[in-house]
Protein backbone atom coordinates (compact mmCIF):
# COMPACT_ATOMS: atom_id res chain seq x y z
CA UNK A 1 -61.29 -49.05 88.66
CA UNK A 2 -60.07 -52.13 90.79
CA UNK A 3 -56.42 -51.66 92.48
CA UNK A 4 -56.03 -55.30 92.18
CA UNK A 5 -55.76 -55.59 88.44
CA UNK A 6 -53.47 -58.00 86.65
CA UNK A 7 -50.28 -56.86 85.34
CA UNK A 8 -50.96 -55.12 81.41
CA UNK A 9 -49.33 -56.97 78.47
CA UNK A 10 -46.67 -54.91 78.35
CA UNK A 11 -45.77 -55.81 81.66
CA UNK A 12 -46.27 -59.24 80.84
CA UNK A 13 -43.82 -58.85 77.72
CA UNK A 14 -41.68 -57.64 79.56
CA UNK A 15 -41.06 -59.83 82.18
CA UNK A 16 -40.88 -63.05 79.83
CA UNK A 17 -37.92 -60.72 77.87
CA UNK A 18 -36.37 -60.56 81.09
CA UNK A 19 -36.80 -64.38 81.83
CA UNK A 20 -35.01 -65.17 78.77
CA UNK A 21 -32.49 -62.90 78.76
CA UNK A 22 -31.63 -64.58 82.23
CA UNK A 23 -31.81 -67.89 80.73
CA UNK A 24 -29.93 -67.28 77.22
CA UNK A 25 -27.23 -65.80 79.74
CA UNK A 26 -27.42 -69.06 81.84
CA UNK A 27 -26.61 -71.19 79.41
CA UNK A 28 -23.88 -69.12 77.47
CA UNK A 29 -22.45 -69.30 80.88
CA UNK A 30 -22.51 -73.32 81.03
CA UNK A 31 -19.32 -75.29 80.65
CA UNK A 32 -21.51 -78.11 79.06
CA UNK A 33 -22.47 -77.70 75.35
CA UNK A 34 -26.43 -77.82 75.82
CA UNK A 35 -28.33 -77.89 72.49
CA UNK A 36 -32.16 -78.02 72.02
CA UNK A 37 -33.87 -79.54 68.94
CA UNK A 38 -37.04 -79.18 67.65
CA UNK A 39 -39.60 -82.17 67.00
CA UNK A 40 -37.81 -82.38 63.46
CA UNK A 41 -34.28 -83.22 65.07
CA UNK A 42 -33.52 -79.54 63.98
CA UNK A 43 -31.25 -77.28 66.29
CA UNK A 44 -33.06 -74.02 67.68
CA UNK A 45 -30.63 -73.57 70.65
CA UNK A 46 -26.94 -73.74 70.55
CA UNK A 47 -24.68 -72.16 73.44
CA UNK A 48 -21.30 -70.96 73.60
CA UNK A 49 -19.68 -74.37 75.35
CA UNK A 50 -21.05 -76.21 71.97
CA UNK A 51 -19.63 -73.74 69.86
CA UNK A 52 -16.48 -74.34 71.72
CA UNK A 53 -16.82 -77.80 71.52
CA UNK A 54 -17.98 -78.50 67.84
CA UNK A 55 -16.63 -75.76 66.85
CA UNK A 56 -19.50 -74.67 65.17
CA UNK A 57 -20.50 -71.38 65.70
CA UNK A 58 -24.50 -70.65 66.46
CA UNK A 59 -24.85 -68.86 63.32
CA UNK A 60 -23.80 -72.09 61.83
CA UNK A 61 -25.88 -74.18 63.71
CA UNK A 62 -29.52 -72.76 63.92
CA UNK A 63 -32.08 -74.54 62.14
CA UNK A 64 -29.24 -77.19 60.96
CA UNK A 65 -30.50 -80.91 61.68
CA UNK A 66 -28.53 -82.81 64.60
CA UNK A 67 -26.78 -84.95 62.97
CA UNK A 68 -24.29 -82.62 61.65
CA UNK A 69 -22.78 -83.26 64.98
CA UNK A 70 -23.11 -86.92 64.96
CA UNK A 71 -20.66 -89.68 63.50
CA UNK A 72 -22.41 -91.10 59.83
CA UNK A 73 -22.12 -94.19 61.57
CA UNK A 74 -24.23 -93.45 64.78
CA UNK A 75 -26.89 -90.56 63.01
CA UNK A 76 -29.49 -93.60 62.41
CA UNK A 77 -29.27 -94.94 66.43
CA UNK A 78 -29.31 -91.22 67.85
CA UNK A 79 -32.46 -90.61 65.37
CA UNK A 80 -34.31 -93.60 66.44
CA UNK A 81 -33.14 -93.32 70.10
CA UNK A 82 -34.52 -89.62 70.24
CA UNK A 83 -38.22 -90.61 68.68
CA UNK A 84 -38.17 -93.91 70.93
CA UNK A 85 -37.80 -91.03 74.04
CA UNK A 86 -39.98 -89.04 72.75
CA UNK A 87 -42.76 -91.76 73.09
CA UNK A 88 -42.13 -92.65 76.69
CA UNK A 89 -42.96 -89.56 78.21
CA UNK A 90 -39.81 -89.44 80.30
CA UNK A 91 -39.47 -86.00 80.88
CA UNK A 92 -34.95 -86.41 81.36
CA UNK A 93 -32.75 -89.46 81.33
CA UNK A 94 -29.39 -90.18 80.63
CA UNK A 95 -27.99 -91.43 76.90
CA UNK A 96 -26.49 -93.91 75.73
CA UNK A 97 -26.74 -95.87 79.08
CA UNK A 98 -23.84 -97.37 79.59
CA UNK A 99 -22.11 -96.81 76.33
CA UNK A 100 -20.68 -93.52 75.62
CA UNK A 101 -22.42 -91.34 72.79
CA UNK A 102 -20.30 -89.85 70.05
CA UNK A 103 -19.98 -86.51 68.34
CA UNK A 104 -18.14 -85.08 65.48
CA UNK A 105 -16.36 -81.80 65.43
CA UNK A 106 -15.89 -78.91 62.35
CA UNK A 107 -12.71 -80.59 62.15
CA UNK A 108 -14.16 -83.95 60.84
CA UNK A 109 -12.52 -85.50 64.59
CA UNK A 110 -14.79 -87.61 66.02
CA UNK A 111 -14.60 -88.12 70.05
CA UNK A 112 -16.95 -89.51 72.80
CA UNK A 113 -19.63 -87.44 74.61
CA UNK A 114 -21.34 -87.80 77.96
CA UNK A 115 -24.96 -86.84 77.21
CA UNK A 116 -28.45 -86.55 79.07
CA UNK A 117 -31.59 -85.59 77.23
CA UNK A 118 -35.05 -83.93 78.09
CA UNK A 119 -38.23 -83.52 76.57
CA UNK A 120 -40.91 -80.60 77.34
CA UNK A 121 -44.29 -79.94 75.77
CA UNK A 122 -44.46 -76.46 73.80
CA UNK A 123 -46.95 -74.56 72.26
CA UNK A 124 -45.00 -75.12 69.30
CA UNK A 125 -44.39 -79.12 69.61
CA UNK A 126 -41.99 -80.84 71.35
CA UNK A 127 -38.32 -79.55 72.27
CA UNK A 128 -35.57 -81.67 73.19
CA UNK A 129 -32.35 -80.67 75.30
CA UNK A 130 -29.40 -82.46 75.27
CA UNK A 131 -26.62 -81.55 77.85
CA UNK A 132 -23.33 -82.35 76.24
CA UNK A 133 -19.82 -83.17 77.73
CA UNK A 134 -16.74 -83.85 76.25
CA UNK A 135 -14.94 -86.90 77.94
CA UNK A 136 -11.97 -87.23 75.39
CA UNK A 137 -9.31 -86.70 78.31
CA UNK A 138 -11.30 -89.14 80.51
CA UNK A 139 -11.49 -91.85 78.44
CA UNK A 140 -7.55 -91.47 77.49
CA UNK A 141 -7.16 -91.57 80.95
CA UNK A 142 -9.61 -95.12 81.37
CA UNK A 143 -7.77 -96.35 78.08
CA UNK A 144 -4.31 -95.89 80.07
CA UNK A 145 -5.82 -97.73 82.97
CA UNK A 146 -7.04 -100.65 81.19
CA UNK A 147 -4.08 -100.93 79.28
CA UNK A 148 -1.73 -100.68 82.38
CA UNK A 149 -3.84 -103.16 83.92
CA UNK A 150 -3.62 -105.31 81.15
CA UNK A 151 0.11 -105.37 81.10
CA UNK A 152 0.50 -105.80 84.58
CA UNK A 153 -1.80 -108.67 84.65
CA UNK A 154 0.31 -109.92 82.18
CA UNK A 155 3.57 -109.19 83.71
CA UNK A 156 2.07 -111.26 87.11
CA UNK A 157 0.74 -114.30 85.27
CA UNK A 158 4.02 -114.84 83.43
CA UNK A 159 6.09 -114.33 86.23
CA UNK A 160 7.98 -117.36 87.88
CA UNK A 161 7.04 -116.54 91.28
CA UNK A 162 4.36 -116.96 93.17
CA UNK A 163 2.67 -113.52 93.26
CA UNK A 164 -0.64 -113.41 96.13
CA UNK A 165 -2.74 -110.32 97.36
CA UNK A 166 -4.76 -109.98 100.13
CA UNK A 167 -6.76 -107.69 101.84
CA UNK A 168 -7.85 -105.74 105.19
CA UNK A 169 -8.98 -109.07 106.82
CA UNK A 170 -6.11 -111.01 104.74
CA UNK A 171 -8.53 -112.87 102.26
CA UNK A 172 -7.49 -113.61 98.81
CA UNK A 173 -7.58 -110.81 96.03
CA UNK A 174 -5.16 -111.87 93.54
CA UNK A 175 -3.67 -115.15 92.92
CA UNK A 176 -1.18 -115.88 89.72
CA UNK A 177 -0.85 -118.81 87.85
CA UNK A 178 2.75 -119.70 89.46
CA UNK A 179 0.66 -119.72 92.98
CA UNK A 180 -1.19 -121.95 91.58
CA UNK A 181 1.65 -124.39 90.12
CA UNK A 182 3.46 -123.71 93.73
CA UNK A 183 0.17 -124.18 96.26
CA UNK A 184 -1.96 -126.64 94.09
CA UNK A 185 -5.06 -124.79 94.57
CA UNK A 186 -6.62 -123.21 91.44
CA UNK A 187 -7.58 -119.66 91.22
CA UNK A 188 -10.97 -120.28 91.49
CA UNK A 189 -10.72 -122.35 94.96
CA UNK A 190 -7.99 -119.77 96.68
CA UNK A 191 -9.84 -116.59 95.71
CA UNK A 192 -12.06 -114.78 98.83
CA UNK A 193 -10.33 -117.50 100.82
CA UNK A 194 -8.13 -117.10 103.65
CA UNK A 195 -3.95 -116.74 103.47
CA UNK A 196 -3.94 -119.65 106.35
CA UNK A 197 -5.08 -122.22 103.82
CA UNK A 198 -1.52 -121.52 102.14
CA UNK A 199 0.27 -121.65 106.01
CA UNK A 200 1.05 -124.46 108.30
CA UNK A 201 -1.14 -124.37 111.09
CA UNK A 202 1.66 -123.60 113.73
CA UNK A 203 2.82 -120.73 111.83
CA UNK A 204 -0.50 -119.14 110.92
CA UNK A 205 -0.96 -116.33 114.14
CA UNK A 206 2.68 -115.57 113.91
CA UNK A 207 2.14 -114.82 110.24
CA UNK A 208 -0.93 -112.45 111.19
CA UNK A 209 1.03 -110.95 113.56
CA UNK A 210 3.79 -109.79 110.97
CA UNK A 211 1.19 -108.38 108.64
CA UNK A 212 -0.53 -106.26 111.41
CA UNK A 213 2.51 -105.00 112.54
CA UNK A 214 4.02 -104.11 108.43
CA UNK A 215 0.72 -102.65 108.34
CA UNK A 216 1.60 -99.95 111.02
CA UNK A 217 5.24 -99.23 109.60
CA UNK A 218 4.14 -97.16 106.91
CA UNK A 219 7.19 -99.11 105.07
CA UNK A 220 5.89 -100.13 101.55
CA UNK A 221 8.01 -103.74 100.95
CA UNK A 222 10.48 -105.40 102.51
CA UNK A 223 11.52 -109.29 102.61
CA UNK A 224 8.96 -111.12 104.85
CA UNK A 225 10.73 -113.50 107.92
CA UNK A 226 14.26 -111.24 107.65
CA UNK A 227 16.87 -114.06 106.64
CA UNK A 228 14.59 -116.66 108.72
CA UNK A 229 13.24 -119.38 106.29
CA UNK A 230 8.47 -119.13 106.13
CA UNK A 231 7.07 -122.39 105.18
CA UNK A 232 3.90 -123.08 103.06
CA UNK A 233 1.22 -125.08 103.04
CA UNK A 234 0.48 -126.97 99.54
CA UNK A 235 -2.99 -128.34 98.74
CA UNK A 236 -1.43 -132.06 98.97
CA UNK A 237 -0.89 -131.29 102.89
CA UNK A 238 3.45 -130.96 102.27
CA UNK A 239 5.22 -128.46 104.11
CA UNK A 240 7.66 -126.48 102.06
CA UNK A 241 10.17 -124.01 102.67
CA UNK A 242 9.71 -120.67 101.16
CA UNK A 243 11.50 -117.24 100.60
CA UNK A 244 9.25 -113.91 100.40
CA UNK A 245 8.77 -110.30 100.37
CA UNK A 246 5.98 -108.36 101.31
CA UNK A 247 4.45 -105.03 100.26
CA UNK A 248 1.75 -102.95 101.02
CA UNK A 249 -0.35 -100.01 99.37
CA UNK A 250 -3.37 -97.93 100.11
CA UNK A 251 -6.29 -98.69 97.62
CA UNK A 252 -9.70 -97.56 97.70
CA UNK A 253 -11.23 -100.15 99.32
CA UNK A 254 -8.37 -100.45 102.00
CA UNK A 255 -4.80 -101.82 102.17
CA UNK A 256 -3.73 -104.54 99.91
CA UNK A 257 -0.38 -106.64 100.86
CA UNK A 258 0.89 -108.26 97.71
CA UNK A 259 3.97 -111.37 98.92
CA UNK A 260 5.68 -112.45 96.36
CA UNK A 261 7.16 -116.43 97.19
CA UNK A 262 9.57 -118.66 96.07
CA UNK A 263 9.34 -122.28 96.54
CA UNK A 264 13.69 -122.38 97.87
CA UNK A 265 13.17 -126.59 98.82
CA UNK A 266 16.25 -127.10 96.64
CA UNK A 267 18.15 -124.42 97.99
CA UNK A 268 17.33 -125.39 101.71
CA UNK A 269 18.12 -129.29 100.67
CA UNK A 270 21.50 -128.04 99.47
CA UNK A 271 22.44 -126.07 101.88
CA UNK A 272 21.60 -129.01 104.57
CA UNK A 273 23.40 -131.37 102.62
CA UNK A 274 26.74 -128.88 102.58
CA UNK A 275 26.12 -128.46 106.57
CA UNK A 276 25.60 -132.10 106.92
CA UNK A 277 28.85 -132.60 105.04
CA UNK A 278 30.59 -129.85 107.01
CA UNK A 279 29.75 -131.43 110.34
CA UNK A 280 30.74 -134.76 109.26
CA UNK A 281 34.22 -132.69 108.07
CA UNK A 282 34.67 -130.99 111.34
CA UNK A 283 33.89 -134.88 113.46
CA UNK A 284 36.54 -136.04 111.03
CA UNK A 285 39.14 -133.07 111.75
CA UNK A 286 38.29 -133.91 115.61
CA UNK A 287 38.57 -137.50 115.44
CA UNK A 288 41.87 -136.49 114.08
CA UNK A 289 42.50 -134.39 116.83
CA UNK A 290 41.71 -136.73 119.08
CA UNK A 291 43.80 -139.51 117.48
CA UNK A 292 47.25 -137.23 117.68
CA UNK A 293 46.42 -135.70 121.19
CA UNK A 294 46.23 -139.35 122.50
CA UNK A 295 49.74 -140.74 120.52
CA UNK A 296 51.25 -137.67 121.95
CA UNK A 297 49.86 -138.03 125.48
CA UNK A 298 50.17 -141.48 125.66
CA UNK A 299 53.69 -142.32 123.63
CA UNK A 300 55.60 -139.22 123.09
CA UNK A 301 54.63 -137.34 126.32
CA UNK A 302 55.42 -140.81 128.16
CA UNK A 303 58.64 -141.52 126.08
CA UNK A 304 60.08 -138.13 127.29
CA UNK A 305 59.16 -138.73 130.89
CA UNK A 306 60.94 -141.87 130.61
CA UNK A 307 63.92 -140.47 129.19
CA UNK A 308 63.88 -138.03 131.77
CA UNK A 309 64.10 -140.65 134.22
CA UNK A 310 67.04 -142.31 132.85
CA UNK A 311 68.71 -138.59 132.54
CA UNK A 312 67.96 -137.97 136.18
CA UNK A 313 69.44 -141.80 137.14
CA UNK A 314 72.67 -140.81 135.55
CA UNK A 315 72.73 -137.33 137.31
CA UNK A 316 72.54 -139.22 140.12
CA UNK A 317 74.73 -142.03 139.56
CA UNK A 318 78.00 -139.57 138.08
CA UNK A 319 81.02 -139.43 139.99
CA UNK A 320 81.15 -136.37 142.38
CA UNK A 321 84.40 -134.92 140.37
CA UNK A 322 82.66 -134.35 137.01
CA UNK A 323 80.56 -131.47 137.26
CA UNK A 324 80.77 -130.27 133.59
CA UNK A 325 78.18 -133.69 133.06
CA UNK A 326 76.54 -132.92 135.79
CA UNK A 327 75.73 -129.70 134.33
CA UNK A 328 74.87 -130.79 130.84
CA UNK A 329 72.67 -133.21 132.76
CA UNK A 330 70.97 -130.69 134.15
CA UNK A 331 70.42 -128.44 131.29
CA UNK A 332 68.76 -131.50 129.59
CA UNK A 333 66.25 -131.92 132.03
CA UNK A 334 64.93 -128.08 131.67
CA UNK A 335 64.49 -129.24 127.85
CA UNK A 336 62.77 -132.28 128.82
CA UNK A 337 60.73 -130.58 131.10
CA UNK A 338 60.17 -128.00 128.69
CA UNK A 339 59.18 -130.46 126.21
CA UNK A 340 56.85 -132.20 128.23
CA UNK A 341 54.68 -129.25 129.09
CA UNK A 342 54.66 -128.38 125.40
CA UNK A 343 53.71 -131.59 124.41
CA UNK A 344 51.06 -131.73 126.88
CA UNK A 345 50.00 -128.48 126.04
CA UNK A 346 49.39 -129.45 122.40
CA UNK A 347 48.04 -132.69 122.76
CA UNK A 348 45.27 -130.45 125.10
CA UNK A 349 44.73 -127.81 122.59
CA UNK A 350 44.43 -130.77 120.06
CA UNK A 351 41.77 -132.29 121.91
CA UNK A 352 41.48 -132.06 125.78
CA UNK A 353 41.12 -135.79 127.17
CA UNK A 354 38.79 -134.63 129.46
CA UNK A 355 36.12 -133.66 126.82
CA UNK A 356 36.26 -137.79 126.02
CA UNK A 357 37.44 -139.07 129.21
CA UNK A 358 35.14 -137.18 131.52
CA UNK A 359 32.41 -135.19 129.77
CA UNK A 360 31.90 -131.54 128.86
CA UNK A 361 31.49 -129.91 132.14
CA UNK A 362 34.99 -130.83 133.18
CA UNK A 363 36.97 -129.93 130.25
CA UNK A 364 35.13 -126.73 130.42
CA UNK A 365 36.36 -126.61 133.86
CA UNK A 366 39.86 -127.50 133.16
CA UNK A 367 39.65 -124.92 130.43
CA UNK A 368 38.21 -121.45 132.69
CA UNK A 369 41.15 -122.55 135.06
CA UNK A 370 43.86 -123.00 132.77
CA UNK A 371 42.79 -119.65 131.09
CA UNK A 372 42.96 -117.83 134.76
CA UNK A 373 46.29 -119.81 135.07
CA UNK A 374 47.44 -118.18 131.88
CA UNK A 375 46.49 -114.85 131.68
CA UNK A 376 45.85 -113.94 136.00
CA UNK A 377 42.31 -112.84 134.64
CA UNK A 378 39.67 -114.12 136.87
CA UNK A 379 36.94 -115.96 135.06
CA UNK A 380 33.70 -117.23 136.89
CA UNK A 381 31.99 -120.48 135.80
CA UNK A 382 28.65 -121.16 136.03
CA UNK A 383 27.62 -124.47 134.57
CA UNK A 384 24.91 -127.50 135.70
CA UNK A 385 27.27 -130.12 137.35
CA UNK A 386 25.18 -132.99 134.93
CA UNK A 387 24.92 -131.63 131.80
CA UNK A 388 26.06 -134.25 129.05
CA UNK A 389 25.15 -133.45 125.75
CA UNK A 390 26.37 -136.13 123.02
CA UNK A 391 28.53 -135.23 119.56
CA UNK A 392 28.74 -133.16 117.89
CA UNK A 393 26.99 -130.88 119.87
CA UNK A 394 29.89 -131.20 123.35
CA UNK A 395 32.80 -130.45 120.74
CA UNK A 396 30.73 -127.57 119.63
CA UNK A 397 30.35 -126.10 123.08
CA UNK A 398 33.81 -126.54 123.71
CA UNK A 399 35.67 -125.33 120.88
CA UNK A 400 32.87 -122.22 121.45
CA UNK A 401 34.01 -121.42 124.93
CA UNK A 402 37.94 -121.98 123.98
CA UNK A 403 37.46 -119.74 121.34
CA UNK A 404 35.94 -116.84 123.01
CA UNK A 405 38.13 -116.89 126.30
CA UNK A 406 41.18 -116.72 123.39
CA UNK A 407 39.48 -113.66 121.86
CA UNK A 408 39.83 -112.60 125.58
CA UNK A 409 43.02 -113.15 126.16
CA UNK A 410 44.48 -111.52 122.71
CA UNK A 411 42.18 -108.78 122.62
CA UNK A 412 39.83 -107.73 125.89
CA UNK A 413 42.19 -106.35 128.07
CA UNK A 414 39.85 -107.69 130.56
CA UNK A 415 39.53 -108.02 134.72
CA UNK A 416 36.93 -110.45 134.86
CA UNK A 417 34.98 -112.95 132.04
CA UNK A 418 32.07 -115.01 133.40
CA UNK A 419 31.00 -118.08 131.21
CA UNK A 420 27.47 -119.30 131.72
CA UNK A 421 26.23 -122.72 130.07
CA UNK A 422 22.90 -123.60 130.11
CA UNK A 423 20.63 -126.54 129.18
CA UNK A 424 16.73 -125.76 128.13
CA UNK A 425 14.46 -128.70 126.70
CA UNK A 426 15.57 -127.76 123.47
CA UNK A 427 18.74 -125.86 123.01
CA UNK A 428 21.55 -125.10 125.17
CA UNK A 429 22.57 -121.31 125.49
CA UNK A 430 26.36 -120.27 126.04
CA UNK A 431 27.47 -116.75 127.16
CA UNK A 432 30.90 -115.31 127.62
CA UNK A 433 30.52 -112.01 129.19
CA UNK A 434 33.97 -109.99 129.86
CA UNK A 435 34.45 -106.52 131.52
CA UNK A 436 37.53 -105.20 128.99
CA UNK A 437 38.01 -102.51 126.37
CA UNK A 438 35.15 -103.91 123.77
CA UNK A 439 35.08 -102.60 120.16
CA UNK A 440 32.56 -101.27 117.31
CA UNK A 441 30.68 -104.32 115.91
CA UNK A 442 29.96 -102.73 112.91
CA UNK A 443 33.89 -101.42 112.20
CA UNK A 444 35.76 -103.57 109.32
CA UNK A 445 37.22 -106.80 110.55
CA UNK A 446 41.14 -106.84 111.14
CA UNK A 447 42.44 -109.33 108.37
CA UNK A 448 43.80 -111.35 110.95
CA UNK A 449 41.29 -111.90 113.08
CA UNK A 450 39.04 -114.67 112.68
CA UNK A 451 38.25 -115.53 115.95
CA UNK A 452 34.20 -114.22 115.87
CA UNK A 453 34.11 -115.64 112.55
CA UNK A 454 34.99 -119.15 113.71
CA UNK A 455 32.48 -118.74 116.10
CA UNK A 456 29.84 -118.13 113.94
CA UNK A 457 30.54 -120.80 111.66
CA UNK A 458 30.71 -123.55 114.32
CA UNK A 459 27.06 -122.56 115.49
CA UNK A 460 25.91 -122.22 112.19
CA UNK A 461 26.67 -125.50 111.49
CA UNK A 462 24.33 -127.22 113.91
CA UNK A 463 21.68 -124.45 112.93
CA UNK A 464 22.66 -122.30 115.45
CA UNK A 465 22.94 -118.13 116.43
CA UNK A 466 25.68 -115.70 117.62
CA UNK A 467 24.67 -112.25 119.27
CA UNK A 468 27.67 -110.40 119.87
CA UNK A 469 27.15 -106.97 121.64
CA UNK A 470 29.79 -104.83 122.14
CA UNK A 471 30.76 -100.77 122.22
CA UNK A 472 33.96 -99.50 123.10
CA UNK A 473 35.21 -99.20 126.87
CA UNK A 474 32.00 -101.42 127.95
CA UNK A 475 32.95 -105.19 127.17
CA UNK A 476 31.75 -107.90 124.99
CA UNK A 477 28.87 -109.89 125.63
CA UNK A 478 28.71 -112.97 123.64
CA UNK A 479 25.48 -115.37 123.52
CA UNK A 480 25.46 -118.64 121.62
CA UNK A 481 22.02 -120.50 121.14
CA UNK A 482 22.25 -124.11 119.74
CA UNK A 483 18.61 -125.87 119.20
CA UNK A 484 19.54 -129.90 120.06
CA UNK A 485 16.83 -130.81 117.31
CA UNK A 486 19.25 -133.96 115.52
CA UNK A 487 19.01 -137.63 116.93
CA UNK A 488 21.41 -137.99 119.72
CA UNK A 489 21.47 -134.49 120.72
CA UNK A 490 20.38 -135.57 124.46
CA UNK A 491 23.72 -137.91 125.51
């Protein structure tokens, strides 16, 4: 009797029992519904996930044809779909391809299936296994999507603004219909294409410069440029002015900045007309000036030096016995004197003489002395001997420096003030630096005081900017930068 003989049929039996009680428990245990058909379409295999699922139990099930758990509508396509399978040979593929299959509970609901099929070659005929998932909550989920898409897409053609995306390497993702009204290029010629098409060419590496560094914030929007004005670039080759806002967010593919831009060329050609009008008000206010300094210089200031004159002839001319005339003489020439200096006084305040009479440097001159005069605070000068600029830029300057050594004297408490003025190619930079008790920049103005507001507005009117930095007990450091960009800035 050979030791090497084959296992008996009992064995046998016994093993393939044990083989299928392995697999009936593997696919009980299966959170797929898995369901296997015979050559006739009819069920033979029917877990616990489809039970769950159809809701359907097996009992139900076996030997029922597959179509109970199909739609009426799709039982002809799944039929024909199965036999054309059947035919290829394929031993697995996926249904449906692209399109979702459909099932049909108990319940009468129908909802959409994910669903692969397989084929194997029986003793008994063909069996086919079809691996079932239900994808109700997925599909909700892709519905939600495509209908959140669909209203934002909405929401950004129809809004007034231009409304651009870009990407990593800032190429075009997205590009509304109002960027294309604003830019002139369609949608079709901006998209893939690079944001410097839509920027003038001196502005383009700043512009990439901003973006890299919003990208490393971590902030996710904020107004593009701050208050300064960005300029575009239409199709037509015109530069317009432009106010935007930037954001940022972390998609799959990589970070998309979405700008949102408003064509403001009305805005910035009102504003420039009210500054243009405002200049012209404030040349008008100083020709004024200038006009009453002068009378009072040259008529009243002379008119009481004259009568002085004749007050100090009859002083001199009186009798020696009438001293009570002599007195009253006398008390008439303090007044006059008093007068005079007053009316000098004013007529400089007015409109120094020396601003028209001898140029900028010297009335600035006359002014850091006068102050020193006035208050016993030294102040330091530091000025190019030639600088000329022409109106109304020298008035500007003047009135700037005036201005700030009076916020001095009222408020500083100061030792020492140094005033710097200096001309660059395109600008000329002012700074009034004093030594006294400062204050909190960001505290509530005093009602009263509008000295720091004046200042502002006279630079803003030629375009200009005011830094003031100041903290308590360490001074105030003022710095003035007017660009000389208008014809006849250079005297």
């Amino acid at each position: 009797m050979s030791l090497n003989a084959g296992p008996t049929p009992l064995a046998s039996l016994l093993q393939a029992d044990d083989a299928s009680a392995r697999l009936a428990g593997l696919l009980d245990s299966a959170t797929d519904a898995i369901v296997t058909m015979d050559a006739g379409q009819r069920i033979v295999q029917y877990n616990r996930a489809a039970e769950r699922i159809f809701g359907w139990s097996c009992e139900q099930m076996l030997g029922q044809p597959l179509h109970r758990l199909i739609p009426a509508q799709f039982q002809q396509v799944h039929s024909d779909h199965v036999k054309r399978f059947a035919a290829t040979g394929v031993t697995s593929r996926h249904m449906g391809g692209t399109a979702l299959v459909h099932g049909v509970r108990a319940s009468g609901e129908q909802f959409p299936l994910d669903a692969s099929i397989s084929q194997i070659d029986t003793s008994d005929g063909k069996l086919f296994t079809v691996i079932l998932r239900d994808v109700t909550e997925k599909v909700r989920i892709e519905q939600d999507k495509a209908l959140l898409v669909a209203r934002l897409s909405a929401l950004v053609e129809s809004a007034m603004d231009a409304i651009i995306s870009v990407n990593d390497a800032q190429h075009i993702v997205l590009y509304n219909r109002a960027a294309e009204s604003l830019f002139g290029y369609s949608r079709q010629q901006a998209m893939g294409q690079s944001l410097d098409m839509l920027i003038p060419q001196r502005f383009r590496s700043r512009h990439q410069a901003h973006v890299r560094r919003f990208a490393t914030t971590h902030v996710t929007s904020r107004r593009a440029g701050d208050a300064t004005v960005l300029w575009g670039l239409r199709a037509s080759g015109e530069e317009f002015p432009m106010e935007a806002s930037i954001s940022q967010v972390d998609a799959d593919s990589g970070k998309l900045f979405t700008v949102i831009l408003r064509d403001i060329t009305e805005r910035v050609r009102s504003q420039e007309a009210v500054r243009r009008f405002a200049v012209q008000a404030h040349a008008a206010i100083e020709s004024d000036k200038t006009r009453v300094a002068r009378e009072l210089h040259d008529e009243l200031a002379q008119s009481l030096t004259a009568l002085k004159m004749d007050a100090i002839w009859m002083r001199d001319n009186l009798p020696h016995n009438v001293q009570s005339v002599a007195a009253k003489i006398d008390d008439m020439l303090s007044i006059l004197d008093a007068t005079v200096g007053a009316t000098r006084r004013i007529a400089a305040d007015l409109r120094p003489l020396l601003l028209d009479d001898l140029g900028l440097v010297s009335a600035i001159q006359w002014l850091v002395q006068s102050f020193s005069q006035r208050t016993g605070v030294a102040c330091e000068l530091v000025v190019d001997e030639e600088l000329e600029l022409a109106e109304p830029y020298a008035t500007a300057v003047f009135r700037i420096v005036q201005e700030s050594l009076a916020n001095v004297a009222k408020h500083a408490k100061a030792t020492r003030v140094r005033v710097d003025v200096e001309r660059t190619f395109d600008a000329v930079l002012l700074k009034v630096n004093d030594n006294g008790q400062g204050f909190a920049t960001q505290a509530p103005r005093k009602p009263a005081s509008l000295g720091l507001m004046g200042l502002r507005e006279r630079a803003e009117l030629l375009r200009g900017s005011v830094q003031i930095d100041s903290q308590p007990g360490e001074g105030t450091r003022i710095a003035v930068n007017i660009p000389l960009d208008e014809p006849g800035a250079n005297a």
